[in-house]
C-alpha atoms as a PDB file:
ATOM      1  CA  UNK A   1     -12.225  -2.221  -8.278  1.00  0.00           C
ATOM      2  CA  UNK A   2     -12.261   0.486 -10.984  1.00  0.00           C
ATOM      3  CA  UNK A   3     -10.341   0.910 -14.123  1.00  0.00           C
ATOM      4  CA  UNK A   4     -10.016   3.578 -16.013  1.00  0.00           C
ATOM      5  CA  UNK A   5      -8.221   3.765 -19.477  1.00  0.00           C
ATOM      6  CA  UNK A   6      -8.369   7.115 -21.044  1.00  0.00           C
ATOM      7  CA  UNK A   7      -6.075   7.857 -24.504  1.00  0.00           C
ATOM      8  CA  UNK A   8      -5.706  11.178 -27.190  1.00  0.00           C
ATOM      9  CA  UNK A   9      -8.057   9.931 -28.901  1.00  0.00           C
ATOM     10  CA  UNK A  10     -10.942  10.357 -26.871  1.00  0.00           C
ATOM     11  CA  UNK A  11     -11.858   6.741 -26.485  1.00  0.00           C
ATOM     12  CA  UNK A  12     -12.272   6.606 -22.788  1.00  0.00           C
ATOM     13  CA  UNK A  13     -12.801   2.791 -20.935  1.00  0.00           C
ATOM     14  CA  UNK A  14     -13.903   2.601 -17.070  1.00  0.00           C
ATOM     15  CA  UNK A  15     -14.410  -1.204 -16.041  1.00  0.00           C
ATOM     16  CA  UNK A  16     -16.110  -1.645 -12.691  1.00  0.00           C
ATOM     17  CA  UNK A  17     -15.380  -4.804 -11.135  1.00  0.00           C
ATOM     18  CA  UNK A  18     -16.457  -6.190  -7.536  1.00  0.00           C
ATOM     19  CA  UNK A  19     -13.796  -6.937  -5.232  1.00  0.00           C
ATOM     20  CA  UNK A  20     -15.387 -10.350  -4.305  1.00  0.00           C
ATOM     21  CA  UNK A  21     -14.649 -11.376  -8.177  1.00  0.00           C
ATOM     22  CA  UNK A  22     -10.895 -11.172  -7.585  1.00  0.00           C
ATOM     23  CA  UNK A  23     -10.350 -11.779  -3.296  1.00  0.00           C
ATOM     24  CA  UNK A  24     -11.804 -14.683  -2.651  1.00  0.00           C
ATOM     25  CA  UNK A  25     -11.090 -18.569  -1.357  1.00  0.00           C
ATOM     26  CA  UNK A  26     -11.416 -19.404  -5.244  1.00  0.00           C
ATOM     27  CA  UNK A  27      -9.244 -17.067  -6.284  1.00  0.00           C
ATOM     28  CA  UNK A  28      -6.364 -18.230  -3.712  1.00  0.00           C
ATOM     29  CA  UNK A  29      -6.405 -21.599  -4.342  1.00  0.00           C
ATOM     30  CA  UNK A  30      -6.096 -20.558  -8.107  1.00  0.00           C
ATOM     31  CA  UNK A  31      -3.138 -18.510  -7.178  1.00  0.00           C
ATOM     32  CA  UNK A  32      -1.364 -21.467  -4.721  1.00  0.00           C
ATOM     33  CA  UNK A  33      -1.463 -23.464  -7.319  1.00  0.00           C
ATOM     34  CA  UNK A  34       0.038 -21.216 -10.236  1.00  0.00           C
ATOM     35  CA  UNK A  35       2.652 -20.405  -7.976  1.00  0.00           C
ATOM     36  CA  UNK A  36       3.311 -23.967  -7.291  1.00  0.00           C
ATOM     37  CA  UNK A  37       3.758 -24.744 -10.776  1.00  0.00           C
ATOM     38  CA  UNK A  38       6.398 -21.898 -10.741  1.00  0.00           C
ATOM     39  CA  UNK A  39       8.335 -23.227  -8.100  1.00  0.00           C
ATOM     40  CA  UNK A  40       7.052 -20.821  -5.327  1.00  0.00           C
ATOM     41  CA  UNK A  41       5.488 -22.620  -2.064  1.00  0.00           C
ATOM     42  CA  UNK A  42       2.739 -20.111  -0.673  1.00  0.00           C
ATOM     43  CA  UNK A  43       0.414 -22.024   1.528  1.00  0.00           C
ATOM     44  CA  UNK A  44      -3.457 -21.785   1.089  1.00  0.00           C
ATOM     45  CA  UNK A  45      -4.108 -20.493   4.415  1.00  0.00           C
ATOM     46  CA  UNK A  46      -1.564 -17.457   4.166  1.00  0.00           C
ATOM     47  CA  UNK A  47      -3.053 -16.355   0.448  1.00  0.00           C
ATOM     48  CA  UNK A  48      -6.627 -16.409   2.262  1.00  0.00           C
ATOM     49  CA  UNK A  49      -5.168 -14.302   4.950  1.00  0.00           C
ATOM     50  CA  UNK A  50      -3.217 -11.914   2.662  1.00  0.00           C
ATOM     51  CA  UNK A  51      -6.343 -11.523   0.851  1.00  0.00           C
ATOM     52  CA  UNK A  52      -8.564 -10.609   4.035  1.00  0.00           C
ATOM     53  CA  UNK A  53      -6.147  -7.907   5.126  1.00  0.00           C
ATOM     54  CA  UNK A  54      -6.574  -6.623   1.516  1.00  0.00           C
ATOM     55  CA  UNK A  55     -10.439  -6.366   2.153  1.00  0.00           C
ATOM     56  CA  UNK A  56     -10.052  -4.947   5.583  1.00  0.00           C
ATOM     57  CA  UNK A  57      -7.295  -2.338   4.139  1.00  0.00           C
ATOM     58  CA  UNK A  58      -9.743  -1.691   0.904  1.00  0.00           C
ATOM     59  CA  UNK A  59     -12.581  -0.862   3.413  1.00  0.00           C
ATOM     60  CA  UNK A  60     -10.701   1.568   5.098  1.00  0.00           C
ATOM     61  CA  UNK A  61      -9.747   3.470   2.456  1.00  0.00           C
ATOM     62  CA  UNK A  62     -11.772   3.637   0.070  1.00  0.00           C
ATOM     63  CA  UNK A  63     -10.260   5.871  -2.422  1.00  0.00           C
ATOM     64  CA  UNK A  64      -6.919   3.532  -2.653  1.00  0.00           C
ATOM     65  CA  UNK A  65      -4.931   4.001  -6.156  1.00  0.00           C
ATOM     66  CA  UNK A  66      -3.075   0.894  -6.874  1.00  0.00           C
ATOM     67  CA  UNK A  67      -1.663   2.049  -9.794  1.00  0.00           C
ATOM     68  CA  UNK A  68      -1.685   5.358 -12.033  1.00  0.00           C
ATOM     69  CA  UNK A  69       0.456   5.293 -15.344  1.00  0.00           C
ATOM     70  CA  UNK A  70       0.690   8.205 -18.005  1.00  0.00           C
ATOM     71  CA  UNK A  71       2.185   6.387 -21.072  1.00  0.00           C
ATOM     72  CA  UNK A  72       4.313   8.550 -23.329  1.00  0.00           C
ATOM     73  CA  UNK A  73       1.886   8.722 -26.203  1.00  0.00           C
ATOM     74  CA  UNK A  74      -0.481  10.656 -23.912  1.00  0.00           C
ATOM     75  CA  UNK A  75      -2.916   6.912 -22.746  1.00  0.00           C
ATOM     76  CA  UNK A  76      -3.488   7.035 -18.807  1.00  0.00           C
ATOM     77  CA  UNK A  77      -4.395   4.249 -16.559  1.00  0.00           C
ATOM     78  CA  UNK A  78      -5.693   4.261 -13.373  1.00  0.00           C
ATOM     79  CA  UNK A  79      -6.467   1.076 -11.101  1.00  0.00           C
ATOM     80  CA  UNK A  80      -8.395   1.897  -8.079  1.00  0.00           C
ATOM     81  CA  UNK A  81      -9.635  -1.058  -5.431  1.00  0.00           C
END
Protein backbone atom coordinates (compact mmCIF):
# COMPACT_ATOMS: atom_id res chain seq x y z
CA UNK A 1 0.00 0.00 0.00
CA UNK A 2 1.29 3.46 -1.00
CA UNK A 3 0.31 6.89 0.01
CA UNK A 4 1.06 9.76 -1.39
CA UNK A 5 0.21 13.31 -0.01
CA UNK A 6 1.50 16.07 -2.12
CA UNK A 7 0.30 20.03 -1.26
CA UNK A 8 1.35 23.87 -2.84
CA UNK A 9 3.68 24.01 -0.69
CA UNK A 10 6.03 21.59 -1.80
CA UNK A 11 5.96 19.36 1.22
CA UNK A 12 5.47 16.07 -0.45
CA UNK A 13 4.64 12.66 1.98
CA UNK A 14 4.75 8.98 0.34
CA UNK A 15 4.10 6.27 3.16
CA UNK A 16 4.82 2.73 2.05
CA UNK A 17 3.04 0.25 3.94
CA UNK A 18 2.90 -3.72 3.46
CA UNK A 19 -0.32 -5.15 2.72
CA UNK A 20 0.17 -7.95 5.36
CA UNK A 21 0.12 -4.93 8.09
CA UNK A 22 -3.51 -4.15 7.27
CA UNK A 23 -5.16 -7.84 5.62
CA UNK A 24 -4.61 -10.13 7.95
CA UNK A 25 -6.50 -12.72 10.60
CA UNK A 26 -5.49 -9.94 13.28
CA UNK A 27 -6.75 -7.34 11.57
CA UNK A 28 -10.34 -9.11 11.03
CA UNK A 29 -10.94 -10.09 14.26
CA UNK A 30 -10.12 -6.38 15.19
CA UNK A 31 -12.65 -5.31 12.69
CA UNK A 32 -15.58 -8.12 13.86
CA UNK A 33 -15.35 -6.87 16.88
CA UNK A 34 -15.57 -2.95 16.24
CA UNK A 35 -18.37 -3.66 14.18
CA UNK A 36 -19.99 -5.61 16.86
CA UNK A 37 -19.79 -2.89 19.21
CA UNK A 38 -21.62 -0.82 16.49
CA UNK A 39 -24.37 -3.02 16.15
CA UNK A 40 -23.24 -4.67 12.82
CA UNK A 41 -22.94 -8.70 12.91
CA UNK A 42 -20.08 -9.62 10.31
CA UNK A 43 -18.84 -13.05 11.09
CA UNK A 44 -15.02 -13.79 11.46
CA UNK A 45 -14.88 -16.21 8.76
CA UNK A 46 -16.51 -13.85 6.02
CA UNK A 47 -13.99 -10.71 7.05
CA UNK A 48 -11.04 -13.38 6.53
CA UNK A 49 -12.55 -14.24 3.24
CA UNK A 50 -13.30 -10.64 2.13
CA UNK A 51 -9.84 -9.94 2.98
CA UNK A 52 -8.27 -12.90 0.82
CA UNK A 53 -10.17 -11.85 -2.28
CA UNK A 54 -8.63 -8.38 -1.56
CA UNK A 55 -5.07 -10.02 -1.74
CA UNK A 56 -5.89 -12.14 -4.70
CA UNK A 57 -7.55 -8.90 -6.50
CA UNK A 58 -4.34 -6.67 -5.23
CA UNK A 59 -2.05 -9.30 -6.92
CA UNK A 60 -3.65 -9.04 -10.03
CA UNK A 61 -3.49 -5.68 -10.46
CA UNK A 62 -0.99 -4.24 -9.23
CA UNK A 63 -1.32 -0.68 -10.07
CA UNK A 64 -4.96 -0.48 -8.25
CA UNK A 65 -5.92 3.30 -7.11
CA UNK A 66 -8.24 3.10 -4.24
CA UNK A 67 -8.62 6.50 -3.92
CA UNK A 68 -7.31 9.85 -5.67
CA UNK A 69 -8.58 13.27 -4.18
CA UNK A 70 -7.51 16.87 -5.40
CA UNK A 71 -8.63 19.10 -2.46
CA UNK A 72 -9.62 22.63 -3.41
CA UNK A 73 -6.62 24.35 -1.91
CA UNK A 74 -4.46 22.54 -4.49
CA UNK A 75 -3.31 19.13 -1.61
CA UNK A 76 -3.65 15.70 -3.61
CA UNK A 77 -3.96 12.29 -2.23
CA UNK A 78 -3.47 9.22 -3.69
CA UNK A 79 -4.01 5.65 -1.99
CA UNK A 80 -2.70 2.88 -4.01
CA UNK A 81 -2.83 -1.05 -2.65
Amino acid sequence: MKIVIKNDEHKNIVVILPTGLFANKLTAAFVCRALKKKGINLPFGCMCRFLKALNKYRRKHKDWILAEINGSDGDYVKIKI
